[in-house]
PDB file of N, CA and C in Angstrom:
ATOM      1  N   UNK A   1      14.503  12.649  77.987  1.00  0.00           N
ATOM      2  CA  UNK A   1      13.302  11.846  78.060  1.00  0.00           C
ATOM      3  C   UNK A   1      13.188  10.926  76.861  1.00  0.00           C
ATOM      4  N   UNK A   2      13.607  11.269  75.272  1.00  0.00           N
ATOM      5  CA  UNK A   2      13.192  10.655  74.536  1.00  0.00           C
ATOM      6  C   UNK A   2      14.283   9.877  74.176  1.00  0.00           C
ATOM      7  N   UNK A   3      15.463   9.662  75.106  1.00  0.00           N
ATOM      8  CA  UNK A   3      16.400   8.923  75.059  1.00  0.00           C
ATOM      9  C   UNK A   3      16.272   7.626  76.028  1.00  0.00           C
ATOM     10  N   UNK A   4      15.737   7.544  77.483  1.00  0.00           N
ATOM     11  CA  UNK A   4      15.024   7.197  77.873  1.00  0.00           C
ATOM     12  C   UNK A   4      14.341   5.697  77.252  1.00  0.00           C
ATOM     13  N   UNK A   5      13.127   6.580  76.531  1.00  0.00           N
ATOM     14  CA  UNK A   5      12.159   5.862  76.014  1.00  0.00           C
ATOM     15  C   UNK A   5      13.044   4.522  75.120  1.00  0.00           C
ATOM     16  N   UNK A   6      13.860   5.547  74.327  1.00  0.00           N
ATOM     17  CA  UNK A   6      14.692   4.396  73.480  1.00  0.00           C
ATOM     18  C   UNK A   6      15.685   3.700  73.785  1.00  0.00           C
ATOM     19  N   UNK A   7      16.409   3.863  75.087  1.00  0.00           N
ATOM     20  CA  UNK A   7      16.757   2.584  75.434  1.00  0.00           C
ATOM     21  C   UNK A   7      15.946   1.798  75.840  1.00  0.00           C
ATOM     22  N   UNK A   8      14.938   1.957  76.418  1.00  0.00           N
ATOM     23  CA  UNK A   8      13.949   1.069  77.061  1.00  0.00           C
ATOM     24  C   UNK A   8      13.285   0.066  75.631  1.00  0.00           C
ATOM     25  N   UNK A   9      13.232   0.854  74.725  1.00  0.00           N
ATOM     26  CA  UNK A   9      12.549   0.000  73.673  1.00  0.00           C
ATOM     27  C   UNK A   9      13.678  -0.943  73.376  1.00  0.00           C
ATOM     28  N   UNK A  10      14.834  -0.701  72.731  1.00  0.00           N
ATOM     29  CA  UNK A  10      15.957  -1.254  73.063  1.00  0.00           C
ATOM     30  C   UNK A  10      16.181  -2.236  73.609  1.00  0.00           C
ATOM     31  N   UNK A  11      15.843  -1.957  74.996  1.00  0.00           N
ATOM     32  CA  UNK A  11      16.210  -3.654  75.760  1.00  0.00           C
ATOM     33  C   UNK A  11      15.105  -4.505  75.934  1.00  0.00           C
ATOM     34  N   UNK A  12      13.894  -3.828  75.221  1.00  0.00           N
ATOM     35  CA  UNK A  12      12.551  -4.883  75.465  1.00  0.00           C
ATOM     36  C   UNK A  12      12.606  -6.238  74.497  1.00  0.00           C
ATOM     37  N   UNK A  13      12.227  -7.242  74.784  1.00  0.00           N
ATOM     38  CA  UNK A  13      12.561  -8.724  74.440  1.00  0.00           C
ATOM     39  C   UNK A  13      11.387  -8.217  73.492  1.00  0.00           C
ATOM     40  N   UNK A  14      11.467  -8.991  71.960  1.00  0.00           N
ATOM     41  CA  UNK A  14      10.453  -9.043  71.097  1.00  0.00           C
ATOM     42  C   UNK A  14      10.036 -10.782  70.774  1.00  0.00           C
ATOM     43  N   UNK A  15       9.235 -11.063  70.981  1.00  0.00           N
ATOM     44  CA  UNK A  15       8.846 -12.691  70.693  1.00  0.00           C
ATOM     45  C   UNK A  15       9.071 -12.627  68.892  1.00  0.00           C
ATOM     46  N   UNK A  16       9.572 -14.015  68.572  1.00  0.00           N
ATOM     47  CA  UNK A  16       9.789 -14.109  66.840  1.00  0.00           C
ATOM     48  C   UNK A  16       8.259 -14.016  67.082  1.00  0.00           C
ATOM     49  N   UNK A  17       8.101 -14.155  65.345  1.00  0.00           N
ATOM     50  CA  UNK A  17       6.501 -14.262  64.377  1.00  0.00           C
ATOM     51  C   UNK A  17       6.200 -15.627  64.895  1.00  0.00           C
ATOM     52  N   UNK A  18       4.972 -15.767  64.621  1.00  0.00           N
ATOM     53  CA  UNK A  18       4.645 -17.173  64.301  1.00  0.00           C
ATOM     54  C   UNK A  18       4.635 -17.505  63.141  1.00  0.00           C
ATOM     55  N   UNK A  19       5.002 -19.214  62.607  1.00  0.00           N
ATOM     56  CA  UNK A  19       5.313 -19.579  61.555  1.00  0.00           C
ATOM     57  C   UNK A  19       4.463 -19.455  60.610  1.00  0.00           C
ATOM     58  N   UNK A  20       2.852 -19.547  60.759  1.00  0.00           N
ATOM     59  CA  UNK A  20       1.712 -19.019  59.817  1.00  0.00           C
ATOM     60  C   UNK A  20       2.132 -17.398  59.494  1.00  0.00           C
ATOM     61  N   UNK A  21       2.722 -16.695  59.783  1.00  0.00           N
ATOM     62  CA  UNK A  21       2.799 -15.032  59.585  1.00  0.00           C
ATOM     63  C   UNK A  21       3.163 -15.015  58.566  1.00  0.00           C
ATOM     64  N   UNK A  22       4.069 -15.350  58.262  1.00  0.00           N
ATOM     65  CA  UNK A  22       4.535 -14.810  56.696  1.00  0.00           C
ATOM     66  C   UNK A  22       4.070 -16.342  55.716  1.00  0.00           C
ATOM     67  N   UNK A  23       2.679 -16.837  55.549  1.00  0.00           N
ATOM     68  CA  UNK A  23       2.440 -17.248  54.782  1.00  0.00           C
ATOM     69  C   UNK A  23       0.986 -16.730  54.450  1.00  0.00           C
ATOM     70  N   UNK A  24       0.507 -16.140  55.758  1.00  0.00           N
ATOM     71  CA  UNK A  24      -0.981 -15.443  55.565  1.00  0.00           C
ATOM     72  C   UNK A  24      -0.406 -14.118  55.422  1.00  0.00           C
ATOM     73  N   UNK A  25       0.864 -13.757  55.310  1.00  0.00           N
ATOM     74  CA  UNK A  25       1.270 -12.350  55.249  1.00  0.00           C
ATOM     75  C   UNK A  25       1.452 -12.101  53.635  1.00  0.00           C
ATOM     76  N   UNK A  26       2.306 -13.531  52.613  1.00  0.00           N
ATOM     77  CA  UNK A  26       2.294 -13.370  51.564  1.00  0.00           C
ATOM     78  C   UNK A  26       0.954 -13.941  50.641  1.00  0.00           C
ATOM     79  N   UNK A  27       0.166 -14.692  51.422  1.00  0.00           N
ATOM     80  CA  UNK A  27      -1.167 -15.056  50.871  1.00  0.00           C
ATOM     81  C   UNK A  27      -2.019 -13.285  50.687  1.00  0.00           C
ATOM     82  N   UNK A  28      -1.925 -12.837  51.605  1.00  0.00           N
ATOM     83  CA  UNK A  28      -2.447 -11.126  51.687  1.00  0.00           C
ATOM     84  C   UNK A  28      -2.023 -10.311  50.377  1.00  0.00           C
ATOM     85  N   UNK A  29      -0.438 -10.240  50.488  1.00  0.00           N
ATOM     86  CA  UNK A  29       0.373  -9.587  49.701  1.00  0.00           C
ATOM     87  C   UNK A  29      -0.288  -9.537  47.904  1.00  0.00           C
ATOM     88  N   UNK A  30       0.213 -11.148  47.999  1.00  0.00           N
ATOM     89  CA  UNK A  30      -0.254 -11.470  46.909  1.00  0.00           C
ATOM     90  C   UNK A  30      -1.226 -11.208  45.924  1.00  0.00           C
ATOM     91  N   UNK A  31      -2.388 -11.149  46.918  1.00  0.00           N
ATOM     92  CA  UNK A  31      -4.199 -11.235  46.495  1.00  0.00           C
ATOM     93  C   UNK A  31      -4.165  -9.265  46.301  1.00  0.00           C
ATOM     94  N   UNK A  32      -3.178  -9.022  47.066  1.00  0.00           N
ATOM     95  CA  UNK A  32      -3.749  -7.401  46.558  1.00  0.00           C
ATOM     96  C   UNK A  32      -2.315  -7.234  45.960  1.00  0.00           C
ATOM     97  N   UNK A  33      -1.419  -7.528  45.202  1.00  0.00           N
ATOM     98  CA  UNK A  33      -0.763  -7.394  44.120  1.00  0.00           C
ATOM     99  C   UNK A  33      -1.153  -7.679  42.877  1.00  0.00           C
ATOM    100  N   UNK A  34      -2.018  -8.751  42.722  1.00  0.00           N
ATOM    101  CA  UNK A  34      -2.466  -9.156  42.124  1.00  0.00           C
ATOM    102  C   UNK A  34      -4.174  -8.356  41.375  1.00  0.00           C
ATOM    103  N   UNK A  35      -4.677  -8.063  42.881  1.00  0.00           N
ATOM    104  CA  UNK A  35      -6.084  -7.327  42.356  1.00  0.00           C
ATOM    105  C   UNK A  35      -4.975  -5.757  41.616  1.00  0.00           C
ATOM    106  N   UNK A  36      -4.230  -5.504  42.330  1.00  0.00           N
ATOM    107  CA  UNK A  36      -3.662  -3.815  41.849  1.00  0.00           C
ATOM    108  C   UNK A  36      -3.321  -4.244  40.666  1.00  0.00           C
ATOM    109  N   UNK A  37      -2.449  -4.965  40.251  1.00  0.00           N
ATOM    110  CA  UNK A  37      -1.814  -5.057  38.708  1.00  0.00           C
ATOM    111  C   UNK A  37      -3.618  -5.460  37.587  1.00  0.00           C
ATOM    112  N   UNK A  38      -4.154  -5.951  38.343  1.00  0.00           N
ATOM    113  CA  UNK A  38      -5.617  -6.298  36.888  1.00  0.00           C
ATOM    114  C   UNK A  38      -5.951  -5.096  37.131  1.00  0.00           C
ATOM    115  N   UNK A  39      -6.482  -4.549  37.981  1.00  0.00           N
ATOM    116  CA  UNK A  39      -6.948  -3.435  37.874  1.00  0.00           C
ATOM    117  C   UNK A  39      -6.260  -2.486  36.821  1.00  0.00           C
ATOM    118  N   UNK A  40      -5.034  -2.123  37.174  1.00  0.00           N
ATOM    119  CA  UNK A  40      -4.399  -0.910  36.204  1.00  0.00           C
ATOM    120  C   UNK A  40      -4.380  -1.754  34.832  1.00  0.00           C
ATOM    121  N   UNK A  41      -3.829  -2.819  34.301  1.00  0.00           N
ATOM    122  CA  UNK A  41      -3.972  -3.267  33.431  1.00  0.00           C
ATOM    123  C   UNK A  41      -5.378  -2.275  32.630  1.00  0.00           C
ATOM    124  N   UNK A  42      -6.783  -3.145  33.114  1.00  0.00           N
ATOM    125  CA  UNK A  42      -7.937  -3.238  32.940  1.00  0.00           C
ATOM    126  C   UNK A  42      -8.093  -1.379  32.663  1.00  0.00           C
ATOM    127  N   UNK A  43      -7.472  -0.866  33.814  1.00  0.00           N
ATOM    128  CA  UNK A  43      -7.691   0.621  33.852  1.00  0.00           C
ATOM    129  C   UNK A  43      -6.995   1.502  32.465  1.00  0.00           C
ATOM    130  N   UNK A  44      -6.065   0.691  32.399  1.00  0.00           N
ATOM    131  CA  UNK A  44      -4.837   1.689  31.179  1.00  0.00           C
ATOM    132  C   UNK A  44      -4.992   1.053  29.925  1.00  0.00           C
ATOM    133  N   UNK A  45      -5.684  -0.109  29.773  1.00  0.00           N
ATOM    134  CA  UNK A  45      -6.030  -0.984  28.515  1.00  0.00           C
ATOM    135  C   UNK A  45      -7.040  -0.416  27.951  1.00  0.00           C
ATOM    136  N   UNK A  46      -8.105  -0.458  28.564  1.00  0.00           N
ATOM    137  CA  UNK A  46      -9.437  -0.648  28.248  1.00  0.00           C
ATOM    138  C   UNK A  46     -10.011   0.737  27.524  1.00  0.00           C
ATOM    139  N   UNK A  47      -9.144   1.975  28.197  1.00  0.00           N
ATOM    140  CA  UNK A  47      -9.638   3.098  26.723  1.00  0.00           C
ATOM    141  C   UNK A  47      -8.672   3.095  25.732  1.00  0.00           C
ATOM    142  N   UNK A  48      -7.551   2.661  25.662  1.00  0.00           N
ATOM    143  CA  UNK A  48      -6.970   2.281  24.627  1.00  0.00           C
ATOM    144  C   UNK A  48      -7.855   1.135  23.778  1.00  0.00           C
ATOM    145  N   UNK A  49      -7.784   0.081  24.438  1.00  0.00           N
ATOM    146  CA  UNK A  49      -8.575  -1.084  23.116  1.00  0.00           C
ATOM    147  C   UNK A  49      -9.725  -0.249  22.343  1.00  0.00           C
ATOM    148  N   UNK A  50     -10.414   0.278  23.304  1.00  0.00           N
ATOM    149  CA  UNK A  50     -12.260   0.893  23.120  1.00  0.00           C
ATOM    150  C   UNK A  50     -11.528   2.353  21.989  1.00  0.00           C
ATOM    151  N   UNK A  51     -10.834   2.989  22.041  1.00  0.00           N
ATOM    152  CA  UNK A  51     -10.583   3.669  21.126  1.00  0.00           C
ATOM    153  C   UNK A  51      -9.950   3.353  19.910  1.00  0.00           C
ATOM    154  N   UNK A  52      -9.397   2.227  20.559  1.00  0.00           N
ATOM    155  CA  UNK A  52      -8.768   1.938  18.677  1.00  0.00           C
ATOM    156  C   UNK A  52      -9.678   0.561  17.886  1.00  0.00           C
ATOM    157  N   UNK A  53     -10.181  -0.497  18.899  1.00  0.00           N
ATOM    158  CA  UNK A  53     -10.762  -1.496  18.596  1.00  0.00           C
ATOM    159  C   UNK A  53     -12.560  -0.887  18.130  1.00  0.00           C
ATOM    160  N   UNK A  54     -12.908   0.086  18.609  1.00  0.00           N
ATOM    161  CA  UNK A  54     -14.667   0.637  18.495  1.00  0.00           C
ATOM    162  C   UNK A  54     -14.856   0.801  17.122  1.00  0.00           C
ATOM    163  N   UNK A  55     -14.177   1.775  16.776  1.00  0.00           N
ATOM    164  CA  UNK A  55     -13.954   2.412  15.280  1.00  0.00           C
ATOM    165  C   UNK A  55     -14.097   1.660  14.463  1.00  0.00           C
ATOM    166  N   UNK A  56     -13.067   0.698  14.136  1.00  0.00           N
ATOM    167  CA  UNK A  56     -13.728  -0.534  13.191  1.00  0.00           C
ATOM    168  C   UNK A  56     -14.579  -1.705  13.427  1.00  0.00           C
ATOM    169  N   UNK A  57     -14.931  -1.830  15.030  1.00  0.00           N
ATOM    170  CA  UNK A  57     -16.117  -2.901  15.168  1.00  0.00           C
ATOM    171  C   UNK A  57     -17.062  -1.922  14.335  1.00  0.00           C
ATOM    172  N   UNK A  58     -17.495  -0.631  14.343  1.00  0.00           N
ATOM    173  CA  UNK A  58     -18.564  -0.124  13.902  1.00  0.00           C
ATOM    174  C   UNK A  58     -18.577   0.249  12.516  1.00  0.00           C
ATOM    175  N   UNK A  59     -17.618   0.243  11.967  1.00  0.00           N
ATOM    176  CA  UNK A  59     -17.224   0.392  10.798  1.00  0.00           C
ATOM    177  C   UNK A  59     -17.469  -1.350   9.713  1.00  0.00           C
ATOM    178  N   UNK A  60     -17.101  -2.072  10.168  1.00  0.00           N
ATOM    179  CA  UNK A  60     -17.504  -3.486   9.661  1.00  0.00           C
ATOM    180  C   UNK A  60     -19.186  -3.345  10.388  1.00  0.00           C
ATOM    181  N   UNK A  61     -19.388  -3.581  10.854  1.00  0.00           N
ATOM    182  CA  UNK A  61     -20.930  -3.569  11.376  1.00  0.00           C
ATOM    183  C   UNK A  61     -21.765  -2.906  10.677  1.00  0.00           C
ATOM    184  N   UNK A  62     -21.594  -1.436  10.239  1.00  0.00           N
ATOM    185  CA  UNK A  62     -22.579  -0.592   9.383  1.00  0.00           C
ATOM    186  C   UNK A  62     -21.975  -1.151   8.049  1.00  0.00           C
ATOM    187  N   UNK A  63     -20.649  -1.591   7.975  1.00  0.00           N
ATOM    188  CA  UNK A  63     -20.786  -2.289   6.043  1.00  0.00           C
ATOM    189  C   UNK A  63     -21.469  -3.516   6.225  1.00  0.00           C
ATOM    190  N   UNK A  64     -21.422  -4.489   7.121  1.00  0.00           N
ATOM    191  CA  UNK A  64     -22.516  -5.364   6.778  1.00  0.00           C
ATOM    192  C   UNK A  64     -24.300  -5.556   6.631  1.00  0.00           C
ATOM    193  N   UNK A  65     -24.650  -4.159   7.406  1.00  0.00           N
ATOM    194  CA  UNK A  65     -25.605  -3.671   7.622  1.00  0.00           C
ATOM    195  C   UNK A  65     -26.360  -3.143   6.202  1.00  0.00           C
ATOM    196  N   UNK A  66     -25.438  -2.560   5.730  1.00  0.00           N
ATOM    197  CA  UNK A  66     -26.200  -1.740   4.848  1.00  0.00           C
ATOM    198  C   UNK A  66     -25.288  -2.181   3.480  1.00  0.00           C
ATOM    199  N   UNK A  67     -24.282  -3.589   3.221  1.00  0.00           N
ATOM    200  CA  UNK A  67     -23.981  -3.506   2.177  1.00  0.00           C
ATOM    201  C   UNK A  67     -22.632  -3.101   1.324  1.00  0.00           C
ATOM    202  N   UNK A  68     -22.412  -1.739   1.720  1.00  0.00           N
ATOM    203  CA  UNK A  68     -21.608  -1.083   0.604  1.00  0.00           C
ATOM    204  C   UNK A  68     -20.210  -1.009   1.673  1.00  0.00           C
ATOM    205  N   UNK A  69     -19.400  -0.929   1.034  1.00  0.00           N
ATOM    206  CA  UNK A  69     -17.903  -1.218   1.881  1.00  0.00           C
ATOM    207  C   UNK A  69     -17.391   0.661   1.216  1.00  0.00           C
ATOM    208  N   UNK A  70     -17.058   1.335   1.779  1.00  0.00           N
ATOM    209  CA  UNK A  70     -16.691   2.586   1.639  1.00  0.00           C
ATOM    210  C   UNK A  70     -15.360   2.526   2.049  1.00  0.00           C
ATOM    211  N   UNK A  71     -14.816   2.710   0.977  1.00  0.00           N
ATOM    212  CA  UNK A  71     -12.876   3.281   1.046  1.00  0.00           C
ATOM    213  C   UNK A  71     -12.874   4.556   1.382  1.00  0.00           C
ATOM    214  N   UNK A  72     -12.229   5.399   2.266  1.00  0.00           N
ATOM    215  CA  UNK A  72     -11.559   6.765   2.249  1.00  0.00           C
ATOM    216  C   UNK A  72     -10.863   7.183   1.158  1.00  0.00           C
ATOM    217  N   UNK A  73     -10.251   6.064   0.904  1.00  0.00           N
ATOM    218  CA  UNK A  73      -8.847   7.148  -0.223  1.00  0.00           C
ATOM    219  C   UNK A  73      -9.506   6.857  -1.355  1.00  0.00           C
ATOM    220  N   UNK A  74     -10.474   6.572  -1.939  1.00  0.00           N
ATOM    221  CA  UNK A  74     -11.392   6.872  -3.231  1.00  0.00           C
ATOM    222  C   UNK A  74     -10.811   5.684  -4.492  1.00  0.00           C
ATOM    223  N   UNK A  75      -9.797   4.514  -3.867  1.00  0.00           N
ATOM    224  CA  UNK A  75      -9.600   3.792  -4.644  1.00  0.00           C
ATOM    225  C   UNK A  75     -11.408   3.229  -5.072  1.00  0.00           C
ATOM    226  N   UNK A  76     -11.611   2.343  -4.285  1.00  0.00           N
ATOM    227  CA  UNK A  76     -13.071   1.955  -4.805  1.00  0.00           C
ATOM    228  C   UNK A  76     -14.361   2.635  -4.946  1.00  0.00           C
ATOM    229  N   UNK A  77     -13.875   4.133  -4.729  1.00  0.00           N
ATOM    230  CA  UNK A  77     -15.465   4.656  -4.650  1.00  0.00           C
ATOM    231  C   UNK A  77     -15.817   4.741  -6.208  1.00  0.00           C
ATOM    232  N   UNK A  78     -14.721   5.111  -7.268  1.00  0.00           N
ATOM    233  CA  UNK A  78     -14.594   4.865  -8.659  1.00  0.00           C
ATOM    234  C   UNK A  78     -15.804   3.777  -9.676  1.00  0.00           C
ATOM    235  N   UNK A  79     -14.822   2.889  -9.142  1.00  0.00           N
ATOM    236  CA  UNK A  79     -15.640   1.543  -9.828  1.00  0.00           C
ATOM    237  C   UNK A  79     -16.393   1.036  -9.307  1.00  0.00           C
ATOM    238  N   UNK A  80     -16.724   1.297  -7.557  1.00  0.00           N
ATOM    239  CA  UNK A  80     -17.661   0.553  -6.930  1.00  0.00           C
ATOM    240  C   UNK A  80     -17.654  -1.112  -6.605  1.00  0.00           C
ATOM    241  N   UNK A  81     -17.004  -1.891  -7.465  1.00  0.00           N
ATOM    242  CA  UNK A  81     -17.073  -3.202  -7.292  1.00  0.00           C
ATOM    243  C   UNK A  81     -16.189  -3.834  -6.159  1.00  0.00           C
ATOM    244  N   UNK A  82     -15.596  -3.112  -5.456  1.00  0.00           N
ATOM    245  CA  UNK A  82     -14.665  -2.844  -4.127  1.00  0.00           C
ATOM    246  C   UNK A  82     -13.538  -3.836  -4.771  1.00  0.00           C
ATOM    247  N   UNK A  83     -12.971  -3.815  -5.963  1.00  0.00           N
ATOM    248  CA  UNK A  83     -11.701  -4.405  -6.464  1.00  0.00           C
ATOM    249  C   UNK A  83     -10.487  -4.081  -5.495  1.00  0.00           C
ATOM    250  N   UNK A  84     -11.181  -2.682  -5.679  1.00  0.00           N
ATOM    251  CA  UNK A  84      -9.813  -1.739  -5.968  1.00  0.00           C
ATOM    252  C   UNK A  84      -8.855  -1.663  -6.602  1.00  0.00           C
ATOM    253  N   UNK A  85      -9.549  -1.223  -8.103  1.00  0.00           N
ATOM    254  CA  UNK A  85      -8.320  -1.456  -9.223  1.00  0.00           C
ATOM    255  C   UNK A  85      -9.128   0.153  -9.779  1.00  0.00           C
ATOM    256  N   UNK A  86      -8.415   0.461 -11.022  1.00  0.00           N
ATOM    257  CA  UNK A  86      -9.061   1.698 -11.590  1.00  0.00           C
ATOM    258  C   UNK A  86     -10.252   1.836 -11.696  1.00  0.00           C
ATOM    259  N   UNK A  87     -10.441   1.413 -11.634  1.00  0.00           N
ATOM    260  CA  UNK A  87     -12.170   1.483 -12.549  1.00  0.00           C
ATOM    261  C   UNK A  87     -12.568   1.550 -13.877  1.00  0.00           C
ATOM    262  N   UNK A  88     -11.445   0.962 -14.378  1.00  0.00           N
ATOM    263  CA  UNK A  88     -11.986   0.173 -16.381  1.00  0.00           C
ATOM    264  C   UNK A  88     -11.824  -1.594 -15.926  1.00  0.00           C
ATOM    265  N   UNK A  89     -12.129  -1.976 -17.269  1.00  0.00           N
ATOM    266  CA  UNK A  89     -11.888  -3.180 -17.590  1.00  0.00           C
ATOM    267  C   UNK A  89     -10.889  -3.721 -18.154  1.00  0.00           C
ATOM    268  N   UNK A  90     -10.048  -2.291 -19.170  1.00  0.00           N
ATOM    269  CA  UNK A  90      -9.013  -2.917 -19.883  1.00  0.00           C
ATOM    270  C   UNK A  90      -7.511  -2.768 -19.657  1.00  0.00           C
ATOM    271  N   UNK A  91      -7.506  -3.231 -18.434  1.00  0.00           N
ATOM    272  CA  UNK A  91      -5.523  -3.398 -17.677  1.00  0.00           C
ATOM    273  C   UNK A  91      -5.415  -1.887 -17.237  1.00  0.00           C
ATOM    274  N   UNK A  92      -6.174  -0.942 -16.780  1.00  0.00           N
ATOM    275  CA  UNK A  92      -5.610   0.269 -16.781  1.00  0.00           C
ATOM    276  C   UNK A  92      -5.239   1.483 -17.587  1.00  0.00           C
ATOM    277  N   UNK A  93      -5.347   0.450 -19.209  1.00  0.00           N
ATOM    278  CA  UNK A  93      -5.604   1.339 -20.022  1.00  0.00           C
ATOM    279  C   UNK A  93      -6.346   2.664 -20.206  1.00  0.00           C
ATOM    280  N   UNK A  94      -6.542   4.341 -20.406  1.00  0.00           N
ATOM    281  CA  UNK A  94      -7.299   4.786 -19.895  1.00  0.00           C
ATOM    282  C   UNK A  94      -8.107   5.186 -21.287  1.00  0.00           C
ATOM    283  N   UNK A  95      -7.419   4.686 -22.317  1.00  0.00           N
ATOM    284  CA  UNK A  95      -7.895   4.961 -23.494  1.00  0.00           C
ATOM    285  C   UNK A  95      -9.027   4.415 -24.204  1.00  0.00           C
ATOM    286  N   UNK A  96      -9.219   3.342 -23.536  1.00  0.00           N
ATOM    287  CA  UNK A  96     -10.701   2.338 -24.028  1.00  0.00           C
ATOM    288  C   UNK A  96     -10.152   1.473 -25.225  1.00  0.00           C
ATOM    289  N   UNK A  97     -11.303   0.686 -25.289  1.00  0.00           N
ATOM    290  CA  UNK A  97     -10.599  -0.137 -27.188  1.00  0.00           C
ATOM    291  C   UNK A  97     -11.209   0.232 -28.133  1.00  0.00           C
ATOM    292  N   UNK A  98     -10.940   0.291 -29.191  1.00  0.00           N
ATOM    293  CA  UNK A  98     -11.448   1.431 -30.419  1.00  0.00           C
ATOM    294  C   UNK A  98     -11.969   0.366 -31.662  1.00  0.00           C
TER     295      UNK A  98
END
């Protein structure tokens, strides 16, 4: 029976496409290749940027806010004048001038 069927499909005449088919077929294609790739982009970007880009938008934002520029590694917490040099006046010297 299911041999049958497939010759019959077999010898059935298929009409070609019409010539609009494969230009509204790749106009289709396109528009959702196109929406899929922004999307994942947008999808696989966007907690990456927001996790690495947030941190220091908010970090510059509260130093302009309030002023004081805060180093981690304690170069400027020293002298305060956000040089970042030792915290004397005289070249590093730690001895002072006498």
């Amino acid at each position: 029976m299911a041999t049958d069927f497939l010759d019959q499909l077999a010898e059935a005449e298929v009409p070609p496409p019409p010539d609009e088919f494969d230009a509204g077929l790749r106009r289709r294609l396109n528009q959702a290749l196109t929406a899929w790739h922004v999307a994942g982009f947008l999808l696989r970007s966007a907690p990456y940027v927001l996790a690495h880009l947030l941190p220091a938008a908010m970090y510059l934002i509260r130093a302009s806010v309030t002023g004081h520029w805060d180093v981690k590694n304690g170069r400027d917490a020293e002298d305060g004048d956000g040089a970042g040099g030792s915290g004397n006046s005289n070249g590093g010297d730690s001895k002072g001038s006498d």
